[in-house]
N, C-alpha and C. Protein backbone atom coordinates (compact mmCIF):
# COMPACT_ATOMS: atom_id res chain seq x y z
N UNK A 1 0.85 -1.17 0.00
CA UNK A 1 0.00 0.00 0.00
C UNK A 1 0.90 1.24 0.00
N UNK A 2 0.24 2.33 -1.17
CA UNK A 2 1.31 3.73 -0.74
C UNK A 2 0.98 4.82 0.07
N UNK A 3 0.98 5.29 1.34
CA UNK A 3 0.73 6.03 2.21
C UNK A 3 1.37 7.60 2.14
N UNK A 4 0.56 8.31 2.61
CA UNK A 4 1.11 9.64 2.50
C UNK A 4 1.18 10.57 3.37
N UNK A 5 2.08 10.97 4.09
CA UNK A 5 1.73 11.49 5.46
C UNK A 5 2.04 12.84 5.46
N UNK A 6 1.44 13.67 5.52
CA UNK A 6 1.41 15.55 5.88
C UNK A 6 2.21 15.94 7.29
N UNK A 7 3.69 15.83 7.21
CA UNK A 7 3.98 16.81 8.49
C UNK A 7 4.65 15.85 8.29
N UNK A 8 6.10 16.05 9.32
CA UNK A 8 7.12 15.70 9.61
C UNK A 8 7.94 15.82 10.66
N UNK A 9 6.42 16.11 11.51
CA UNK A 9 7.09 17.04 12.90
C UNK A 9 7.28 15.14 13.81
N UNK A 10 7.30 15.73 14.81
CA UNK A 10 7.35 14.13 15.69
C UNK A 10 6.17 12.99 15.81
N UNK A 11 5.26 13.65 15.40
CA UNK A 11 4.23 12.72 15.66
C UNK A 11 4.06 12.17 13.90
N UNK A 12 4.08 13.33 13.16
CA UNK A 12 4.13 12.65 11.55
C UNK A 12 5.42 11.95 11.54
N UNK A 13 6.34 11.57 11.94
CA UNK A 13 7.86 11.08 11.35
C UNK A 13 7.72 9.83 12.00
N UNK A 14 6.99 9.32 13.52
CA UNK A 14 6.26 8.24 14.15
C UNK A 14 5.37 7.78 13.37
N UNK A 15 4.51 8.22 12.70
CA UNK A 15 3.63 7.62 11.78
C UNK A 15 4.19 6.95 10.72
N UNK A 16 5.25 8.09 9.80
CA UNK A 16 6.14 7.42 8.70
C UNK A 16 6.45 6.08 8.66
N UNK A 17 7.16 5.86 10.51
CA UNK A 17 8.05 5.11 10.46
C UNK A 17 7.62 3.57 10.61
N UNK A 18 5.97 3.73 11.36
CA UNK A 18 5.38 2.68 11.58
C UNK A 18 4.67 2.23 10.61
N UNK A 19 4.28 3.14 9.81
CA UNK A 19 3.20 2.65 8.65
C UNK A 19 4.30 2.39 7.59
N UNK A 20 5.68 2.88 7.46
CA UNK A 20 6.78 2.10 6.58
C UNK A 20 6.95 0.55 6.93
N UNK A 21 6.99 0.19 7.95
CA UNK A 21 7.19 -1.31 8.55
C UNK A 21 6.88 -2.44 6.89
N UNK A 22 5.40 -1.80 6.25
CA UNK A 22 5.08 -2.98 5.91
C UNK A 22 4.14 -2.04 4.23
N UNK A 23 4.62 -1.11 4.20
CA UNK A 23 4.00 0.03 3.25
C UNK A 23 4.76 0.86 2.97
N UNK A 24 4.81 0.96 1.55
CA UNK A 24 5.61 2.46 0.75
C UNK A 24 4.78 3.95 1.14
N UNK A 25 5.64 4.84 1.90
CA UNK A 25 5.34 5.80 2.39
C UNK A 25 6.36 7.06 1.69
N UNK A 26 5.34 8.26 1.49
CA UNK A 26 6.07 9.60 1.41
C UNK A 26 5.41 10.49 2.26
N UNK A 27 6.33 11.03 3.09
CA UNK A 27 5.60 12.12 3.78
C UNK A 27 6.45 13.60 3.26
N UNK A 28 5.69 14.23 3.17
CA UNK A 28 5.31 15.80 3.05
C UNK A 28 5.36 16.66 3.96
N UNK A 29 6.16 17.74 3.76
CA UNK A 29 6.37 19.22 4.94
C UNK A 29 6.76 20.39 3.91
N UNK A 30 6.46 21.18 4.51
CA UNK A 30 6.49 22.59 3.84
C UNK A 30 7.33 23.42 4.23
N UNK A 31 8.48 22.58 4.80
CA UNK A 31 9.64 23.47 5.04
C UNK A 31 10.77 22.37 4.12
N UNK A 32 11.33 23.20 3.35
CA UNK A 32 12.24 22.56 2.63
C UNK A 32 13.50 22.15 3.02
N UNK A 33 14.13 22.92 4.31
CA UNK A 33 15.09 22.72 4.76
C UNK A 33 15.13 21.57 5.59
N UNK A 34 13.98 21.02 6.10
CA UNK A 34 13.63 19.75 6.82
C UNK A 34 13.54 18.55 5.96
N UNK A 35 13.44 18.60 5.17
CA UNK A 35 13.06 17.86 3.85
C UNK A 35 14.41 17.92 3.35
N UNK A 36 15.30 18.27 3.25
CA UNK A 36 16.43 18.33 2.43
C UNK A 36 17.31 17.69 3.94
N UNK A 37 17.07 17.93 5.28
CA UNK A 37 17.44 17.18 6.18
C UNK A 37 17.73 15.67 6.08
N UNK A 38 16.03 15.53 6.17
CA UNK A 38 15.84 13.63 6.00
C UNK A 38 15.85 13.17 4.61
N UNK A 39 15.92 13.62 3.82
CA UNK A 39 16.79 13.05 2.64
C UNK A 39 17.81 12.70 2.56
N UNK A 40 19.24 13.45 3.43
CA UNK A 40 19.81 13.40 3.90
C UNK A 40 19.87 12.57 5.03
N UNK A 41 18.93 11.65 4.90
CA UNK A 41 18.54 10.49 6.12
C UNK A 41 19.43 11.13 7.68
N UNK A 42 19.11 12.44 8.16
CA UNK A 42 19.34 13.09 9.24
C UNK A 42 18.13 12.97 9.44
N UNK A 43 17.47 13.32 11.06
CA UNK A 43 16.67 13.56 11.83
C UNK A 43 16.86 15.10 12.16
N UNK A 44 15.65 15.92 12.04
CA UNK A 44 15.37 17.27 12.60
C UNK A 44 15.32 17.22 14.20
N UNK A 45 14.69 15.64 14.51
CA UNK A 45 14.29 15.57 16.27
C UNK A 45 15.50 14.89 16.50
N UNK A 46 15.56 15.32 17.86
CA UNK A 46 16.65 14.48 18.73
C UNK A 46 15.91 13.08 18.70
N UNK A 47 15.97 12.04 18.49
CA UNK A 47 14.85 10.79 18.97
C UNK A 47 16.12 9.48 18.45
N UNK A 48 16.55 8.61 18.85
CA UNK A 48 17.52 7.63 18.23
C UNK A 48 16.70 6.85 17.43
N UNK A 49 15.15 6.53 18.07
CA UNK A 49 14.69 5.19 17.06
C UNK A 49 14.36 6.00 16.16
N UNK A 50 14.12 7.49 15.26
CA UNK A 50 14.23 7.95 14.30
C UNK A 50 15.71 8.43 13.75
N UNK A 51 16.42 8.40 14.37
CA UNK A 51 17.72 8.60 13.65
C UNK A 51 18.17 7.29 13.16
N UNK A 52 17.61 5.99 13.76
CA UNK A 52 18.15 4.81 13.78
C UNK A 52 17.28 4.27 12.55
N UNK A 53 15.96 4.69 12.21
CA UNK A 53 15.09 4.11 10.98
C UNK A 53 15.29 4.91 10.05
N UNK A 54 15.88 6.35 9.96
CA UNK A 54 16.44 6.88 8.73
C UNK A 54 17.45 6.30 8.20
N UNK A 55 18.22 5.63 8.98
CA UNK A 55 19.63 5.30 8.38
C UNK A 55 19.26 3.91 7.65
N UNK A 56 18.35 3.09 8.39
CA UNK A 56 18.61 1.56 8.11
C UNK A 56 16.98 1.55 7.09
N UNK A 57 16.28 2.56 6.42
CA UNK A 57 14.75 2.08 6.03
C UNK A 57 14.95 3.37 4.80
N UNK A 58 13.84 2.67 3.81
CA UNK A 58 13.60 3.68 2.76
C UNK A 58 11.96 4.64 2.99
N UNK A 59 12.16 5.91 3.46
CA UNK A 59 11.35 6.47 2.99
C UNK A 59 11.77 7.97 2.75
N UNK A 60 10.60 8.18 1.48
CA UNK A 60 10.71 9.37 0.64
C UNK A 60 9.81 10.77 1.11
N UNK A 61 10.83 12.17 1.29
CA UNK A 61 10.16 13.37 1.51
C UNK A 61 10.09 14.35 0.33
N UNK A 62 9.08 14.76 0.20
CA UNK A 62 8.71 15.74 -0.28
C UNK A 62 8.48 17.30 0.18
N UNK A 63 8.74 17.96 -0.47
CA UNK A 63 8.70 19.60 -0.06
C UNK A 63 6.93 20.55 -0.75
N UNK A 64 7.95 21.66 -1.28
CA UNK A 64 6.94 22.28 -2.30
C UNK A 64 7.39 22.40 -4.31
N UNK A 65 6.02 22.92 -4.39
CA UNK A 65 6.00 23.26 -5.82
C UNK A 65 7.24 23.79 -6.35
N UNK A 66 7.93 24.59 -5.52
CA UNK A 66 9.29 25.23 -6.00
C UNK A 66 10.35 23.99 -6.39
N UNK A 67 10.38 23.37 -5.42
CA UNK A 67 11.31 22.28 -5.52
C UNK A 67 11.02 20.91 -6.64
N UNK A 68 10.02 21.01 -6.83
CA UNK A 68 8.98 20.32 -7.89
C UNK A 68 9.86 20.81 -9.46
N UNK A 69 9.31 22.25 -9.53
CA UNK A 69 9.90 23.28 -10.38
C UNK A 69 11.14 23.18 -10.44
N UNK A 70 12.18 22.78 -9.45
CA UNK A 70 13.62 22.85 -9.50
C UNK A 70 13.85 21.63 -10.09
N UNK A 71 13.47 20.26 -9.62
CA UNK A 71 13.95 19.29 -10.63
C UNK A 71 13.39 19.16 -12.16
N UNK A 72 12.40 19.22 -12.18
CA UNK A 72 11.98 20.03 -13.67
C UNK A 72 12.88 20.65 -14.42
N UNK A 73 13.55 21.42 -13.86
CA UNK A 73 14.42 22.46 -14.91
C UNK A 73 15.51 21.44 -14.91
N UNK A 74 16.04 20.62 -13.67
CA UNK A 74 17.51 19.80 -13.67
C UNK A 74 17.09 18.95 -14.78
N UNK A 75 16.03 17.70 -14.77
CA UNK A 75 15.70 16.83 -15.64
C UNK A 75 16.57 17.26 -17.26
N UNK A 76 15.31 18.65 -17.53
CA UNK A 76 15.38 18.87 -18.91
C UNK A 76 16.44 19.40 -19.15
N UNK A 77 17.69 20.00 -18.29
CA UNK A 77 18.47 20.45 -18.62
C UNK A 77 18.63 21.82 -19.05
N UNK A 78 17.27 22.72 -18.96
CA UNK A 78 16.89 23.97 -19.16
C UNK A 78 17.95 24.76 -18.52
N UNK A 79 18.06 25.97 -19.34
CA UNK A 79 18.67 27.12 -18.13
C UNK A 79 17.14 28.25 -17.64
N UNK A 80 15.87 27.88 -17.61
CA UNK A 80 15.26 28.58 -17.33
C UNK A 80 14.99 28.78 -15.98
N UNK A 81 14.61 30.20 -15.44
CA UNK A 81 14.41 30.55 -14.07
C UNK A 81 13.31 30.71 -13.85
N UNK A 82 12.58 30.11 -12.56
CA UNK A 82 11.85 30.61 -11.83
C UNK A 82 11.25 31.76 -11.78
N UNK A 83 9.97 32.37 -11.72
CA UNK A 83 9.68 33.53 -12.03
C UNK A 83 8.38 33.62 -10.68
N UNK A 84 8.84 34.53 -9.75
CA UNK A 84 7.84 34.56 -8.67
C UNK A 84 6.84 35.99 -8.61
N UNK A 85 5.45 35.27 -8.67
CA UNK A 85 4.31 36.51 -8.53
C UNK A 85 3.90 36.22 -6.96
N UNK A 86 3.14 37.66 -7.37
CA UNK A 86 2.56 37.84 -5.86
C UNK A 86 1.20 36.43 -6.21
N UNK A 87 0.68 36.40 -5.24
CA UNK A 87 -0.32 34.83 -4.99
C UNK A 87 -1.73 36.23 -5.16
N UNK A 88 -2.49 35.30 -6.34
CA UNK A 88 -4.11 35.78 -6.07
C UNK A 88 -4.70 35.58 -4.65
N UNK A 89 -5.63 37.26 -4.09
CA UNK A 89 -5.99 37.35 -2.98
C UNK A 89 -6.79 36.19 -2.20
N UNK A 90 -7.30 35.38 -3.14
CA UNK A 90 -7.96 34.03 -2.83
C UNK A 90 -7.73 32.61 -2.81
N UNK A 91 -6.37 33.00 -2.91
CA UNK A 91 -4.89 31.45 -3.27
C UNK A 91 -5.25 31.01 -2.06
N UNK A 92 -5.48 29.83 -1.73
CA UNK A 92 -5.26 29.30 -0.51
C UNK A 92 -3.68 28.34 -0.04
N UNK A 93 -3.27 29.39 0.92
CA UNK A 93 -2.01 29.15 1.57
C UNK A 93 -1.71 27.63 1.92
N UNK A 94 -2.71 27.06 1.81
CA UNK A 94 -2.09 25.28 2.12
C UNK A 94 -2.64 24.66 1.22
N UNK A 95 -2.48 23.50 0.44
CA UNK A 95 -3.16 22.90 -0.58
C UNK A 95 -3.40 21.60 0.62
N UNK A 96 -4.27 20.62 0.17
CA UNK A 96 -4.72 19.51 0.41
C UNK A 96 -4.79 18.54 -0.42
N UNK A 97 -3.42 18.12 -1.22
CA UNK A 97 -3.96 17.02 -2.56
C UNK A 97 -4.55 15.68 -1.93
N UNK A 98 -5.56 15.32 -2.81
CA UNK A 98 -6.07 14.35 -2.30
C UNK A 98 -6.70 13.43 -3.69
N UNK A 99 -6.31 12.11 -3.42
CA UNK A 99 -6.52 11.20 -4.65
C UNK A 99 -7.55 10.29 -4.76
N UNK A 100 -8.78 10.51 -3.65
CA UNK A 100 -9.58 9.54 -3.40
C UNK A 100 -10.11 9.48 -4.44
N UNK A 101 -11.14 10.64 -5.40
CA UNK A 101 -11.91 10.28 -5.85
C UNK A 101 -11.48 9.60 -7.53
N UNK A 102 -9.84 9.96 -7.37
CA UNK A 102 -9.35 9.20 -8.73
C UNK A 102 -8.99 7.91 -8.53
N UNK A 103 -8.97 7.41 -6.94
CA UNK A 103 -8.46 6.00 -6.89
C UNK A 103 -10.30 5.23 -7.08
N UNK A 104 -11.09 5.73 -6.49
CA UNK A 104 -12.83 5.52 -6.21
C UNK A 104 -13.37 5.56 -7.82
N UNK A 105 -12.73 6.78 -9.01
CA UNK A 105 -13.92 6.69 -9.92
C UNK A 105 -12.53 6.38 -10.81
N UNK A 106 -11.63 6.15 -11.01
CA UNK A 106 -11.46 5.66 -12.30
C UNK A 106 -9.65 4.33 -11.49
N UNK A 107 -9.63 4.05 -10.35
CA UNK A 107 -9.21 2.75 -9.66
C UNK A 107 -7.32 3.30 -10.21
N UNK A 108 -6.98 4.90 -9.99
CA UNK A 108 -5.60 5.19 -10.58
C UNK A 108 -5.33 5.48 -8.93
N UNK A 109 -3.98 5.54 -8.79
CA UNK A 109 -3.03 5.65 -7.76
C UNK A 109 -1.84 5.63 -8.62
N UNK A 110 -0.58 6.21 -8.30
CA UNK A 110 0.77 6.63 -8.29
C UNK A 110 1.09 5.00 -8.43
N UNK A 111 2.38 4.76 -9.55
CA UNK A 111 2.91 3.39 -9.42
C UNK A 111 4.24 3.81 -9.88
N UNK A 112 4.92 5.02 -10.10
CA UNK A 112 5.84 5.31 -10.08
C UNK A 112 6.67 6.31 -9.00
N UNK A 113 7.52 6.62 -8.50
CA UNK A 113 8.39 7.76 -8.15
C UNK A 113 8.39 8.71 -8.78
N UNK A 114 8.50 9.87 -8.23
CA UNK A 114 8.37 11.00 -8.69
C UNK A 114 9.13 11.33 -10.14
N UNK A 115 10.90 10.95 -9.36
CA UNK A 115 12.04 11.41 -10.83
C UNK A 115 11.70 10.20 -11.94
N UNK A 116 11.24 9.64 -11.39
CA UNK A 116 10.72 8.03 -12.68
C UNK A 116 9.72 8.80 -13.63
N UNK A 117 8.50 8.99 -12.78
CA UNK A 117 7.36 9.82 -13.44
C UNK A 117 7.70 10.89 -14.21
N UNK A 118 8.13 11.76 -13.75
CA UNK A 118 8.88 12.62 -14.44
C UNK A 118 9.61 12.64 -16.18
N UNK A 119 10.75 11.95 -15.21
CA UNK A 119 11.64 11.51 -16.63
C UNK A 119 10.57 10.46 -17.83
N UNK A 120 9.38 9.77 -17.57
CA UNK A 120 8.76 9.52 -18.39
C UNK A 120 8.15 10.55 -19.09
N UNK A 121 7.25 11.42 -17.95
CA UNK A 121 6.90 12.71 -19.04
C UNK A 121 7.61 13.56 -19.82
N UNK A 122 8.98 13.43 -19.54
CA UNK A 122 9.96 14.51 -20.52
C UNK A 122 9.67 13.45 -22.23
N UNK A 123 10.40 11.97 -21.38
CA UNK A 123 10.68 11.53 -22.58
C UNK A 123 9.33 11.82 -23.99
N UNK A 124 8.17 11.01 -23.49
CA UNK A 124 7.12 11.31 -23.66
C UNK A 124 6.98 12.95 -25.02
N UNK A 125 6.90 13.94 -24.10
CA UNK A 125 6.78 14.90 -24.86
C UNK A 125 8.24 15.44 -25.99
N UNK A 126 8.79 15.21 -25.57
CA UNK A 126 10.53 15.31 -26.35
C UNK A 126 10.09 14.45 -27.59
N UNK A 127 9.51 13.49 -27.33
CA UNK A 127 9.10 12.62 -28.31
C UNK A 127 7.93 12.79 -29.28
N UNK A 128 6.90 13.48 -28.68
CA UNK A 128 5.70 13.77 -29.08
C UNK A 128 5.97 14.95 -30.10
N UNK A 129 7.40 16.00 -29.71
CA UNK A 129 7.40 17.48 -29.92
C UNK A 129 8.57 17.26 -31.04
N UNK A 130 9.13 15.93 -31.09
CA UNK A 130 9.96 15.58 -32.25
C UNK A 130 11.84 16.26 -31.77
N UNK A 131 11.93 16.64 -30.85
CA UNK A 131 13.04 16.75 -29.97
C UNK A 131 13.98 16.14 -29.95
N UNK A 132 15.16 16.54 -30.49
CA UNK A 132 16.57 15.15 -30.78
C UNK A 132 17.19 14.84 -29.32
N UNK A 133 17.21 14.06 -28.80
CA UNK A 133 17.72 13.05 -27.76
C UNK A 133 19.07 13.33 -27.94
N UNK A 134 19.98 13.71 -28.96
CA UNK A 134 21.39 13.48 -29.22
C UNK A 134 22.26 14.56 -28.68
């Protein structure tokens, strides 16, 4: 099963670690520097049985859209930059993705990794857009 856990504070990184036991897990935080931590299979908390299941277990963190945007540009090899607007007055400051009703009405869920997924969609359109590979 693939699980997805919001937060990464102590009580989300306890969840990670238990629902990893026996399930592919990514958990999610919105601080990037924490996220670039435990990727770094470091612990943000003092705790050993989380310093001790980062080192010896696989699970995957995620950040934000920026960082999304940053491997994007690495993939394709772009030199393009980032371009930051102010947020419409009605942007809502936290998103909530949620996949129920695509796993419920048409039985899809994630079966790849992100840089997997990815690098399929480059190839994909590079291909579609007639793009030399060479």
């Amino acid at each position: 099963m693939k699980i997805t856990i919001a937060g990464t504070g102590y009580v989300g990184l306890s969840n990670a670690m238990l629902l990893a036991q026996h399930n592919q897990v990514i958990a999610i935080d919105i601080v990037p520097e924490k996220v670039a931590l435990l990727n770094a299979k470091k612990s943000p908390i003092e705790d050993a049985e989380i310093e001790d299941f980062l080192h010896n277990k696989q699970l995957n963190f995620t950040a934000t859209i920026r960082q999304l945007a940053e491997l994007v540009i690495e993939l394709i090899g772009s030199k393009s930059k980032l371009v930051f607007m102010p947020l419409p007055a009605d942007d809502p400051m936290q998103r909530k993705p949620d996949i129920t009703l695509a796993k419920a009405h048409l039985g899809w869920q994630p079966t790849v990794q992100l840089r997997e997924g990815l690098g399929q969609t480059i190839a994909y359109f590079d291909k579609l857009l007639g793009v030399d590979q060479g």
